[in-house]
C-alpha atoms as a PDB file:
ATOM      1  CA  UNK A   1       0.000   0.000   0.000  1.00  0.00           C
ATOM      2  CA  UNK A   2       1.370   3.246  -1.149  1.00  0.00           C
ATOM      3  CA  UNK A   3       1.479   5.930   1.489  1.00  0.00           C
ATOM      4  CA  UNK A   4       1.434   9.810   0.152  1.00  0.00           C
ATOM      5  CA  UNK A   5       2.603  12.330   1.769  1.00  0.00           C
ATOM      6  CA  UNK A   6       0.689  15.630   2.320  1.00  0.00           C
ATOM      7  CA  UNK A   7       1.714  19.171   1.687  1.00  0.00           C
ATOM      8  CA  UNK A   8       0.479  22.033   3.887  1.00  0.00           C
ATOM      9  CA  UNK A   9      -2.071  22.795   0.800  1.00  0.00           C
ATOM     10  CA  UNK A  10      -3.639  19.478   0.631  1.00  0.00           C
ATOM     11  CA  UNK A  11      -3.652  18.807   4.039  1.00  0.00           C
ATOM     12  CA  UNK A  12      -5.502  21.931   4.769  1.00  0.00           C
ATOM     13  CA  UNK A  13      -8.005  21.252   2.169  1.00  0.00           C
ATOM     14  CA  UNK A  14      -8.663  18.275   3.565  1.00  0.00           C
ATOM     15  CA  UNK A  15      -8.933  18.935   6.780  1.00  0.00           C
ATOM     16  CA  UNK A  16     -11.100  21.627   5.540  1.00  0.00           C
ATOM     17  CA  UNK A  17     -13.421  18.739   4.156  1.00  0.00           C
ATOM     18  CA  UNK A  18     -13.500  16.664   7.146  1.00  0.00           C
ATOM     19  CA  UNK A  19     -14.821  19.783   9.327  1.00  0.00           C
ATOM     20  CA  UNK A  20     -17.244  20.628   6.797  1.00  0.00           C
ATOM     21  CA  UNK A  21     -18.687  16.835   6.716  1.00  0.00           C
ATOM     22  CA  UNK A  22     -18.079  16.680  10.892  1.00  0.00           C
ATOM     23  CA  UNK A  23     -20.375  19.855  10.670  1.00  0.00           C
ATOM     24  CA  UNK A  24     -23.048  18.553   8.464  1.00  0.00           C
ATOM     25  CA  UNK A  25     -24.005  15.833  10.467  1.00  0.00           C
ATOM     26  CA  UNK A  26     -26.502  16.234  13.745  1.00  0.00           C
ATOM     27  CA  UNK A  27     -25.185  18.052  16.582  1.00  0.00           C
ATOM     28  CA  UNK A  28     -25.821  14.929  18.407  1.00  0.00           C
ATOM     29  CA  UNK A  29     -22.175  14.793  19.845  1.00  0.00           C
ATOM     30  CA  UNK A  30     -19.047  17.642  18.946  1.00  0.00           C
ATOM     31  CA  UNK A  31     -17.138  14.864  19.713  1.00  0.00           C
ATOM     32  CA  UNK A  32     -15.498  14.425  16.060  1.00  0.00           C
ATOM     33  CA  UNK A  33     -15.649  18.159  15.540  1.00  0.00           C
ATOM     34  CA  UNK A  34     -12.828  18.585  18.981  1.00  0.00           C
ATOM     35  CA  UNK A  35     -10.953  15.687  17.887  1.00  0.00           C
ATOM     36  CA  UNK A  36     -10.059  16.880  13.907  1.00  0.00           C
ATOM     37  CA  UNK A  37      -9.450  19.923  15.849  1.00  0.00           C
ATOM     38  CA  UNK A  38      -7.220  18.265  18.527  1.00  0.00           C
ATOM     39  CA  UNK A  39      -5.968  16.535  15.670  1.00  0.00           C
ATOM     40  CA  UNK A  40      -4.840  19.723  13.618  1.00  0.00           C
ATOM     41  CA  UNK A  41      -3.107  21.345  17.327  1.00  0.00           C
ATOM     42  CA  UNK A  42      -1.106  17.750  16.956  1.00  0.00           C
ATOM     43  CA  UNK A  43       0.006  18.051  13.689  1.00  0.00           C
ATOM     44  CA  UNK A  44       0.878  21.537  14.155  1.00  0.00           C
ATOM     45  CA  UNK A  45       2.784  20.908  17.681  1.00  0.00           C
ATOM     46  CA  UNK A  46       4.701  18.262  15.562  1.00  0.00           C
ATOM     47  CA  UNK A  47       5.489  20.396  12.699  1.00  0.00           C
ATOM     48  CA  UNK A  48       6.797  22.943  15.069  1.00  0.00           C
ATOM     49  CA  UNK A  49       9.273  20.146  16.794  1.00  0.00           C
ATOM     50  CA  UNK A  50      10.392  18.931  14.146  1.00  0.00           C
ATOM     51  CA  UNK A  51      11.337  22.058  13.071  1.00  0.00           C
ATOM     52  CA  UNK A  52      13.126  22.208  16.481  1.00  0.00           C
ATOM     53  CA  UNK A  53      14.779  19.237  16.007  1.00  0.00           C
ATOM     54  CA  UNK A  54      16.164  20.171  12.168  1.00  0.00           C
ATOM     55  CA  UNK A  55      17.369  23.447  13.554  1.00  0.00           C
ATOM     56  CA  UNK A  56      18.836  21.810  16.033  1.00  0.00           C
ATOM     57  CA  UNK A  57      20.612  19.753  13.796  1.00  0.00           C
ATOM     58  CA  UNK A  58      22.181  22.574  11.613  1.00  0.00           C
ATOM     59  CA  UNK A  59      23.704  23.759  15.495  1.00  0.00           C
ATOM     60  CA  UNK A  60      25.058  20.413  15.754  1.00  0.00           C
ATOM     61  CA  UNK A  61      26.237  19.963  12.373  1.00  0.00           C
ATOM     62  CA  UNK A  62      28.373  22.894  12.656  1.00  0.00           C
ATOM     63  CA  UNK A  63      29.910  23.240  16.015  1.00  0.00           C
ATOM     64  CA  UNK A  64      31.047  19.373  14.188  1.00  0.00           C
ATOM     65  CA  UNK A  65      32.531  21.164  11.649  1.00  0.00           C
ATOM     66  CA  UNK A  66      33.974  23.972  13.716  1.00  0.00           C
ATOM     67  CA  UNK A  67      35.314  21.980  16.066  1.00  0.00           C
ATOM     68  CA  UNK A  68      36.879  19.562  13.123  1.00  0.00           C
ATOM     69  CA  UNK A  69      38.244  23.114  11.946  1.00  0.00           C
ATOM     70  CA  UNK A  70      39.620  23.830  15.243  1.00  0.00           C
ATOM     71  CA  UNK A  71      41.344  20.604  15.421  1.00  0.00           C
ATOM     72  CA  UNK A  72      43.076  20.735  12.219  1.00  0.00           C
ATOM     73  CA  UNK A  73      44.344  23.991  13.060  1.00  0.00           C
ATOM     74  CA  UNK A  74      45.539  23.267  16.605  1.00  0.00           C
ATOM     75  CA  UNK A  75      47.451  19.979  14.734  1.00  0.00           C
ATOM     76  CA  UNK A  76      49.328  22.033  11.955  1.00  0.00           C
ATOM     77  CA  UNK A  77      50.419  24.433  14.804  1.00  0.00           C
ATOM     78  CA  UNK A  78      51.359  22.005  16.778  1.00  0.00           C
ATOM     79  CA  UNK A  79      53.855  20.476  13.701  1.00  0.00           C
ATOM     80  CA  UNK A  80      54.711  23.938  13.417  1.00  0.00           C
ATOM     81  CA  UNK A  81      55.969  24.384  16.637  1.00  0.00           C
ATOM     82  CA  UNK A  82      57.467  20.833  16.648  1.00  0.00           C
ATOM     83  CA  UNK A  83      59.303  21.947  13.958  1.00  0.00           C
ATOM     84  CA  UNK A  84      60.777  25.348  15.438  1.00  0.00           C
ATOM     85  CA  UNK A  85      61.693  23.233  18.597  1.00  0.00           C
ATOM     86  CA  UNK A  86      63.801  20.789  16.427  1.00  0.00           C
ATOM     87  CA  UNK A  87      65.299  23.225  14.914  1.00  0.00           C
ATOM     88  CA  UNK A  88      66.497  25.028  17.448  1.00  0.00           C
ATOM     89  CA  UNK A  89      67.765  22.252  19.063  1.00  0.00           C
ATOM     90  CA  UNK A  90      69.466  21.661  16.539  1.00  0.00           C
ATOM     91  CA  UNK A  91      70.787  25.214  16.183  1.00  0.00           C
ATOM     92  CA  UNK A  92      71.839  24.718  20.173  1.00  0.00           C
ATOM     93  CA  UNK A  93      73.393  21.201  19.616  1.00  0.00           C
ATOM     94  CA  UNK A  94      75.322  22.982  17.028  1.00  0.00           C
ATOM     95  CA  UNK A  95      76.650  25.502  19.240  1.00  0.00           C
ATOM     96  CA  UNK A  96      77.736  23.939  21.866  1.00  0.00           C
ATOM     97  CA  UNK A  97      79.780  21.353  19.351  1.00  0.00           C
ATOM     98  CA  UNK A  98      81.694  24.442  17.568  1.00  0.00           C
ATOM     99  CA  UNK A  99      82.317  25.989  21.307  1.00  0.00           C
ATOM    100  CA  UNK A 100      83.930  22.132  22.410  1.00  0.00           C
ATOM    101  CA  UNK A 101      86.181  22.538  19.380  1.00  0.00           C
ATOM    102  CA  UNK A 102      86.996  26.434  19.268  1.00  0.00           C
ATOM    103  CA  UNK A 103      88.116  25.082  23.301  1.00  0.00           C
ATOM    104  CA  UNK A 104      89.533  22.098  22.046  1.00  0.00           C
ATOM    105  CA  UNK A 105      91.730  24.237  19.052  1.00  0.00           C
ATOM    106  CA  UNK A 106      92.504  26.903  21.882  1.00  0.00           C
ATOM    107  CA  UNK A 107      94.013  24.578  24.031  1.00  0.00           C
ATOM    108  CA  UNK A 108      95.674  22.797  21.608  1.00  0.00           C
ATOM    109  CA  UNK A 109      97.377  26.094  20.358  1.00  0.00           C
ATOM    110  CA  UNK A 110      98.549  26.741  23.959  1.00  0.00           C
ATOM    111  CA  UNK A 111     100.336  23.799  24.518  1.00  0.00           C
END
Protein backbone atom coordinates (compact mmCIF):
# COMPACT_ATOMS: atom_id res chain seq x y z
CA UNK A 1 0.00 0.00 0.00
CA UNK A 2 1.37 3.25 -1.15
CA UNK A 3 1.48 5.93 1.49
CA UNK A 4 1.43 9.81 0.15
CA UNK A 5 2.60 12.33 1.77
CA UNK A 6 0.69 15.63 2.32
CA UNK A 7 1.71 19.17 1.69
CA UNK A 8 0.48 22.03 3.89
CA UNK A 9 -2.07 22.79 0.80
CA UNK A 10 -3.64 19.48 0.63
CA UNK A 11 -3.65 18.81 4.04
CA UNK A 12 -5.50 21.93 4.77
CA UNK A 13 -8.00 21.25 2.17
CA UNK A 14 -8.66 18.27 3.56
CA UNK A 15 -8.93 18.94 6.78
CA UNK A 16 -11.10 21.63 5.54
CA UNK A 17 -13.42 18.74 4.16
CA UNK A 18 -13.50 16.66 7.15
CA UNK A 19 -14.82 19.78 9.33
CA UNK A 20 -17.24 20.63 6.80
CA UNK A 21 -18.69 16.84 6.72
CA UNK A 22 -18.08 16.68 10.89
CA UNK A 23 -20.37 19.86 10.67
CA UNK A 24 -23.05 18.55 8.46
CA UNK A 25 -24.01 15.83 10.47
CA UNK A 26 -26.50 16.23 13.74
CA UNK A 27 -25.18 18.05 16.58
CA UNK A 28 -25.82 14.93 18.41
CA UNK A 29 -22.18 14.79 19.84
CA UNK A 30 -19.05 17.64 18.95
CA UNK A 31 -17.14 14.86 19.71
CA UNK A 32 -15.50 14.42 16.06
CA UNK A 33 -15.65 18.16 15.54
CA UNK A 34 -12.83 18.59 18.98
CA UNK A 35 -10.95 15.69 17.89
CA UNK A 36 -10.06 16.88 13.91
CA UNK A 37 -9.45 19.92 15.85
CA UNK A 38 -7.22 18.27 18.53
CA UNK A 39 -5.97 16.54 15.67
CA UNK A 40 -4.84 19.72 13.62
CA UNK A 41 -3.11 21.34 17.33
CA UNK A 42 -1.11 17.75 16.96
CA UNK A 43 0.01 18.05 13.69
CA UNK A 44 0.88 21.54 14.15
CA UNK A 45 2.78 20.91 17.68
CA UNK A 46 4.70 18.26 15.56
CA UNK A 47 5.49 20.40 12.70
CA UNK A 48 6.80 22.94 15.07
CA UNK A 49 9.27 20.15 16.79
CA UNK A 50 10.39 18.93 14.15
CA UNK A 51 11.34 22.06 13.07
CA UNK A 52 13.13 22.21 16.48
CA UNK A 53 14.78 19.24 16.01
CA UNK A 54 16.16 20.17 12.17
CA UNK A 55 17.37 23.45 13.55
CA UNK A 56 18.84 21.81 16.03
CA UNK A 57 20.61 19.75 13.80
CA UNK A 58 22.18 22.57 11.61
CA UNK A 59 23.70 23.76 15.50
CA UNK A 60 25.06 20.41 15.75
CA UNK A 61 26.24 19.96 12.37
CA UNK A 62 28.37 22.89 12.66
CA UNK A 63 29.91 23.24 16.01
CA UNK A 64 31.05 19.37 14.19
CA UNK A 65 32.53 21.16 11.65
CA UNK A 66 33.97 23.97 13.72
CA UNK A 67 35.31 21.98 16.07
CA UNK A 68 36.88 19.56 13.12
CA UNK A 69 38.24 23.11 11.95
CA UNK A 70 39.62 23.83 15.24
CA UNK A 71 41.34 20.60 15.42
CA UNK A 72 43.08 20.73 12.22
CA UNK A 73 44.34 23.99 13.06
CA UNK A 74 45.54 23.27 16.60
CA UNK A 75 47.45 19.98 14.73
CA UNK A 76 49.33 22.03 11.95
CA UNK A 77 50.42 24.43 14.80
CA UNK A 78 51.36 22.00 16.78
CA UNK A 79 53.86 20.48 13.70
CA UNK A 80 54.71 23.94 13.42
CA UNK A 81 55.97 24.38 16.64
CA UNK A 82 57.47 20.83 16.65
CA UNK A 83 59.30 21.95 13.96
CA UNK A 84 60.78 25.35 15.44
CA UNK A 85 61.69 23.23 18.60
CA UNK A 86 63.80 20.79 16.43
CA UNK A 87 65.30 23.22 14.91
CA UNK A 88 66.50 25.03 17.45
CA UNK A 89 67.77 22.25 19.06
CA UNK A 90 69.47 21.66 16.54
CA UNK A 91 70.79 25.21 16.18
CA UNK A 92 71.84 24.72 20.17
CA UNK A 93 73.39 21.20 19.62
CA UNK A 94 75.32 22.98 17.03
CA UNK A 95 76.65 25.50 19.24
CA UNK A 96 77.74 23.94 21.87
CA UNK A 97 79.78 21.35 19.35
CA UNK A 98 81.69 24.44 17.57
CA UNK A 99 82.32 25.99 21.31
CA UNK A 100 83.93 22.13 22.41
CA UNK A 101 86.18 22.54 19.38
CA UNK A 102 87.00 26.43 19.27
CA UNK A 103 88.12 25.08 23.30
CA UNK A 104 89.53 22.10 22.05
CA UNK A 105 91.73 24.24 19.05
CA UNK A 106 92.50 26.90 21.88
CA UNK A 107 94.01 24.58 24.03
CA UNK A 108 95.67 22.80 21.61
CA UNK A 109 97.38 26.09 20.36
CA UNK A 110 98.55 26.74 23.96
CA UNK A 111 100.34 23.80 24.52
Amino acid sequence: MEIEEMDEITFQRKMQELMSRIQAMPESSDQPEQAAALAGERRDRIKASVAELQESLDYLRLSVKYLVFDLEATRRENAYLRRMLEQSSRDAQRQIEDDENFEEGEEERFD
